[in-house]
C-alpha atoms as a PDB file:
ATOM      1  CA  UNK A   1      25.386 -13.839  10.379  1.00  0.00           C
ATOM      2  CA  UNK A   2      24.616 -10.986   8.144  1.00  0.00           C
ATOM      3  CA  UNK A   3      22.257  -8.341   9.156  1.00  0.00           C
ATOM      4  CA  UNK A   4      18.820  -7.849   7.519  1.00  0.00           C
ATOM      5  CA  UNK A   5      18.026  -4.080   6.337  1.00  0.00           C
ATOM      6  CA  UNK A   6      15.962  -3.171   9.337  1.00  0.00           C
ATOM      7  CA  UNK A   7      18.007  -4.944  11.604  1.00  0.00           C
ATOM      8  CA  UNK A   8      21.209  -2.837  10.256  1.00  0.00           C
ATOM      9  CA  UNK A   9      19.487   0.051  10.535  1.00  0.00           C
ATOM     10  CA  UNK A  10      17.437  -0.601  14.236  1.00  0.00           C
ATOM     11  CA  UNK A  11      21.336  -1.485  15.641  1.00  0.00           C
ATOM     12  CA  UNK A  12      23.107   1.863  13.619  1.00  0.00           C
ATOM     13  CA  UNK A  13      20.078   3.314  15.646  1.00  0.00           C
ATOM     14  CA  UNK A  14      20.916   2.502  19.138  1.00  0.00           C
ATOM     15  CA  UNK A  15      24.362   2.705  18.619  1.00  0.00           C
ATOM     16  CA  UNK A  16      24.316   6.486  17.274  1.00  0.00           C
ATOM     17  CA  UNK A  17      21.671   7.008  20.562  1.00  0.00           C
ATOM     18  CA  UNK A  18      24.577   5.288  22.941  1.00  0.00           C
ATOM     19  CA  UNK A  19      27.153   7.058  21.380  1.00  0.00           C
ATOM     20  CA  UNK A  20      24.737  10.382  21.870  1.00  0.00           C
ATOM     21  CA  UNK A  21      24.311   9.919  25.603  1.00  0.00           C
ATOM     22  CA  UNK A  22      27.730   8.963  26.257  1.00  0.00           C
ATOM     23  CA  UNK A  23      29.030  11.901  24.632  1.00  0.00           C
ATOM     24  CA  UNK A  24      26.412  14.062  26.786  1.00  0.00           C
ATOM     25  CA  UNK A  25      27.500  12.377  30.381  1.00  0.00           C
ATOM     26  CA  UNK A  26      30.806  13.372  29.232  1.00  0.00           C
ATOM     27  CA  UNK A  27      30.170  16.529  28.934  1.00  0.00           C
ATOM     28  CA  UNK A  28      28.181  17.264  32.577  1.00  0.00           C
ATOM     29  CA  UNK A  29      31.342  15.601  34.135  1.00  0.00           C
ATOM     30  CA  UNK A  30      33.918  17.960  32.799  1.00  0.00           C
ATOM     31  CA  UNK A  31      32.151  20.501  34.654  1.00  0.00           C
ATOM     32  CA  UNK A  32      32.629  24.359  34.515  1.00  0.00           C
ATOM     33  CA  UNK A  33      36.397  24.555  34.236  1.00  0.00           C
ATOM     34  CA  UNK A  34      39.028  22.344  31.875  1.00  0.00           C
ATOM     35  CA  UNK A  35      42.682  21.661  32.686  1.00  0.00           C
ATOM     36  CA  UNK A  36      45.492  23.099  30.721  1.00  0.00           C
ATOM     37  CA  UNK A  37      49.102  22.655  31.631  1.00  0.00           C
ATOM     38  CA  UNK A  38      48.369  21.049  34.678  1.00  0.00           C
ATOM     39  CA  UNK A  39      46.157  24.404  35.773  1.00  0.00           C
ATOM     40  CA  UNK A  40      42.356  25.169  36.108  1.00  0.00           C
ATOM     41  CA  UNK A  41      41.371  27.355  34.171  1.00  0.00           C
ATOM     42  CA  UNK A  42      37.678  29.109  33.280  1.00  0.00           C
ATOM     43  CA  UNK A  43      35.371  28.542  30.057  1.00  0.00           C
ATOM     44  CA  UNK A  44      37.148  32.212  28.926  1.00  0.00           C
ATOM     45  CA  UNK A  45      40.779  30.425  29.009  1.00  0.00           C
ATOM     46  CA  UNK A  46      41.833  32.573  31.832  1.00  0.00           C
ATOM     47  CA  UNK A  47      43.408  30.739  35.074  1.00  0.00           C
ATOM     48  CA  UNK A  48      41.777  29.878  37.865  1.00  0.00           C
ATOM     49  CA  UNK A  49      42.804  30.446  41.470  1.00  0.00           C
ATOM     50  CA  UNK A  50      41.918  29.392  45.572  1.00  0.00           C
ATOM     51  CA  UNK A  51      41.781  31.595  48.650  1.00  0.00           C
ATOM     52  CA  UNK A  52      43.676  29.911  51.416  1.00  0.00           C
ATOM     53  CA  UNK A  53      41.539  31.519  53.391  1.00  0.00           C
ATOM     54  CA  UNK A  54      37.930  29.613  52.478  1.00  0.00           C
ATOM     55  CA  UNK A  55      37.923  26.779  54.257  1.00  0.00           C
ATOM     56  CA  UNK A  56      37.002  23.701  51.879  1.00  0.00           C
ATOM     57  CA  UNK A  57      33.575  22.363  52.428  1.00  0.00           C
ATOM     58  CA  UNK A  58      31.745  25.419  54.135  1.00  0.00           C
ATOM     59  CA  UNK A  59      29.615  26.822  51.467  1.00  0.00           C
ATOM     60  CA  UNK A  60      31.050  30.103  51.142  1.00  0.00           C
ATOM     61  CA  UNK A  61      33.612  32.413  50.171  1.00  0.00           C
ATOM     62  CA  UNK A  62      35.284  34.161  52.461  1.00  0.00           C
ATOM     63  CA  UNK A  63      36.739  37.191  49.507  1.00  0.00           C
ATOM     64  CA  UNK A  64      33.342  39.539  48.820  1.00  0.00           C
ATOM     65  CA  UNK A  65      33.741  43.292  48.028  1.00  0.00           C
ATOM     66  CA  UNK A  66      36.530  44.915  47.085  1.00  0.00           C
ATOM     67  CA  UNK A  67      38.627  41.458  47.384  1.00  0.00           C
ATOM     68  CA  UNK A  68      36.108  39.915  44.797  1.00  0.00           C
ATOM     69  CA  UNK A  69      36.668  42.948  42.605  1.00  0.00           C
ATOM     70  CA  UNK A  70      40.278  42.435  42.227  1.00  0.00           C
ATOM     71  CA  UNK A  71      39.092  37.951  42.446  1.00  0.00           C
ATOM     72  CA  UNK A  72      36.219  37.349  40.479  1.00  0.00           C
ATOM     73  CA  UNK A  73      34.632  34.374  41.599  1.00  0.00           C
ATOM     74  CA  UNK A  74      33.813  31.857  38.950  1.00  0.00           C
ATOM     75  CA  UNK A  75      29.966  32.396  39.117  1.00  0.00           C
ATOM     76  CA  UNK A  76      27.815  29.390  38.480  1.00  0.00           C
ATOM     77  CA  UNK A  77      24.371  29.886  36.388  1.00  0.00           C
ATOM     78  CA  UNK A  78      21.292  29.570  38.372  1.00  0.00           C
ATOM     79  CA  UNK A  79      20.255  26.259  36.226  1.00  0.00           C
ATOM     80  CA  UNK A  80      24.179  24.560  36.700  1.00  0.00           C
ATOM     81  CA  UNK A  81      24.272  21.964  39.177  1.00  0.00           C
ATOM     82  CA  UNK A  82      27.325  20.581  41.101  1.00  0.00           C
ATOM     83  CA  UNK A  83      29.149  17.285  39.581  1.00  0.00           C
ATOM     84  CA  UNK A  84      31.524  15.076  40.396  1.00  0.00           C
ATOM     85  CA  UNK A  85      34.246  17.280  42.645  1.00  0.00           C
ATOM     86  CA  UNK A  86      32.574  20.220  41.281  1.00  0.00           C
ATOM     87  CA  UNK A  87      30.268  22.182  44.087  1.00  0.00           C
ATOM     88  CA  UNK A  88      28.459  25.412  43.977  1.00  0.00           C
ATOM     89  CA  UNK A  89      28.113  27.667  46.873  1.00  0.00           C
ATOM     90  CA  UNK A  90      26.309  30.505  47.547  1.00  0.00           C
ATOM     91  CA  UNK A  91      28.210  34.009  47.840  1.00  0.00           C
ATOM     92  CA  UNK A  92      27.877  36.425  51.052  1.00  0.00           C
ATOM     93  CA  UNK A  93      24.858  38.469  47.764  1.00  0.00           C
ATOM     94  CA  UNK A  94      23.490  35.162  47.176  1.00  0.00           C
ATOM     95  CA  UNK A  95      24.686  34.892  43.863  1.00  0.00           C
ATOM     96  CA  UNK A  96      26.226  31.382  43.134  1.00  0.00           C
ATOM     97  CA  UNK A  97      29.458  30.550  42.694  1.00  0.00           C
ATOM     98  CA  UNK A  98      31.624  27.357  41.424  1.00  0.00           C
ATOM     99  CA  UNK A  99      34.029  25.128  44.125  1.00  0.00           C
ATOM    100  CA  UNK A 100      36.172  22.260  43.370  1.00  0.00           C
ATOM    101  CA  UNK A 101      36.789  20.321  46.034  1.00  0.00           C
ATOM    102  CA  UNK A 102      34.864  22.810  48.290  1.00  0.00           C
ATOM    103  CA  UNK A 103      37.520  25.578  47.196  1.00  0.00           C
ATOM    104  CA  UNK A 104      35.975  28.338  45.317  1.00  0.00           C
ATOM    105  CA  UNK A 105      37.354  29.561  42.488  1.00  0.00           C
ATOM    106  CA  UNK A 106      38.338  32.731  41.792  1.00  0.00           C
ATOM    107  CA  UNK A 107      39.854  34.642  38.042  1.00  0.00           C
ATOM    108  CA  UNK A 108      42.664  37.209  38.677  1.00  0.00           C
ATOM    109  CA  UNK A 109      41.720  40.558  37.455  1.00  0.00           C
ATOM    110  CA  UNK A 110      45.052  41.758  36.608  1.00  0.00           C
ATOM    111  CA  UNK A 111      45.707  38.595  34.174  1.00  0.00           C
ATOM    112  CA  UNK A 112      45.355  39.962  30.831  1.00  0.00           C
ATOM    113  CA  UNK A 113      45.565  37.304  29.023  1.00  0.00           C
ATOM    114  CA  UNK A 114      44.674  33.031  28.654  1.00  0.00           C
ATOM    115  CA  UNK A 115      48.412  31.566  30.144  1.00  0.00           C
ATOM    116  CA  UNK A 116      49.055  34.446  32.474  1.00  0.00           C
ATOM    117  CA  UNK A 117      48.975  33.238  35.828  1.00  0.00           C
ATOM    118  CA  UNK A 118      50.587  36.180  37.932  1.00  0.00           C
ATOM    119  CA  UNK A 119      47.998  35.822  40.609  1.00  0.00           C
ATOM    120  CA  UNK A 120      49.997  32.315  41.736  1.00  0.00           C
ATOM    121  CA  UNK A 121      51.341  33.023  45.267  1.00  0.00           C
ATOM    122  CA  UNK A 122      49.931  36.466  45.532  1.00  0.00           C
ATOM    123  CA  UNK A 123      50.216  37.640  49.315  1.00  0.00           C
ATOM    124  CA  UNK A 124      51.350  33.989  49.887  1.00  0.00           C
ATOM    125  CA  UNK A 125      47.498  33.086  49.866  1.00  0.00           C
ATOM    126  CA  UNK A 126      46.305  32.515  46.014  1.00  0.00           C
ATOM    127  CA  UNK A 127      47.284  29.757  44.720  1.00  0.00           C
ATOM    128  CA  UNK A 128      46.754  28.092  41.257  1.00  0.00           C
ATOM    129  CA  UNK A 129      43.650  25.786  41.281  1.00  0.00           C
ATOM    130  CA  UNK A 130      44.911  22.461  40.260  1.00  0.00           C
ATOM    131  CA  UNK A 131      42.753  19.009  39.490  1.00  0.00           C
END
């Protein structure tokens, strides 16, 4: 059955608005970090990192100070909100910060680079976040 003019056009319609708000859940399910090489790492392409010390699932971060100088916490916006393993917590100066899997996540300040990942194993408590 061949489709009439407005018909054609009503069902290009809805499929270009499907397509549209599939492509948007997508996008609010990657959440704040992507994956490369197996590794987390931040919208700037720099790795990503956990504290063995935080304790998943307690809403906070255990590194503030001088440990979040040298650990940057991968802040979250005040208009993000948490999806799918992706959490936020709120930091020790109530500024918010991004968790996966209740971990937060931290950059290493003395990576220079996207790639470098010389924080992994660092006093045998950073790790490498991983998916």
């Amino acid at each position: 059955m061949a489709l009439t003019a407005p018909r054609a056009k009503r069902a290009f319609l809805l499929l270009t608005l499907s397509a549209s708000l599939f492509a948007g859940c997508a996008s609010m399910a990657a959440g704040p970090a992507k994956v490369v090489d197996g590794v987390l790492t931040g919208p700037n392409g720099m790795t990503l990192y956990t504290f063995d010390r935080d304790t998943a699932g307690s809403g906070k971060s255990v590194c503030n100070g001088p440990c979040a100088t040298n650990w940057p916490p991968l802040m979250a916006g005040d208009t993000d909100q948490a999806s799918g393993d992706y959490t936020i917590i709120t930091r020790d100066d109530g500024k918010k910060q991004w968790a996966l899997k209740g971990k937060p996540l931290y950059f290493w300040a003395k990576d220079m680079k996207p790639g470098d990942r010389t924080g992994d194993g660092f006093n045998k408590v950073w790790q490498l976040a991983r998916p």
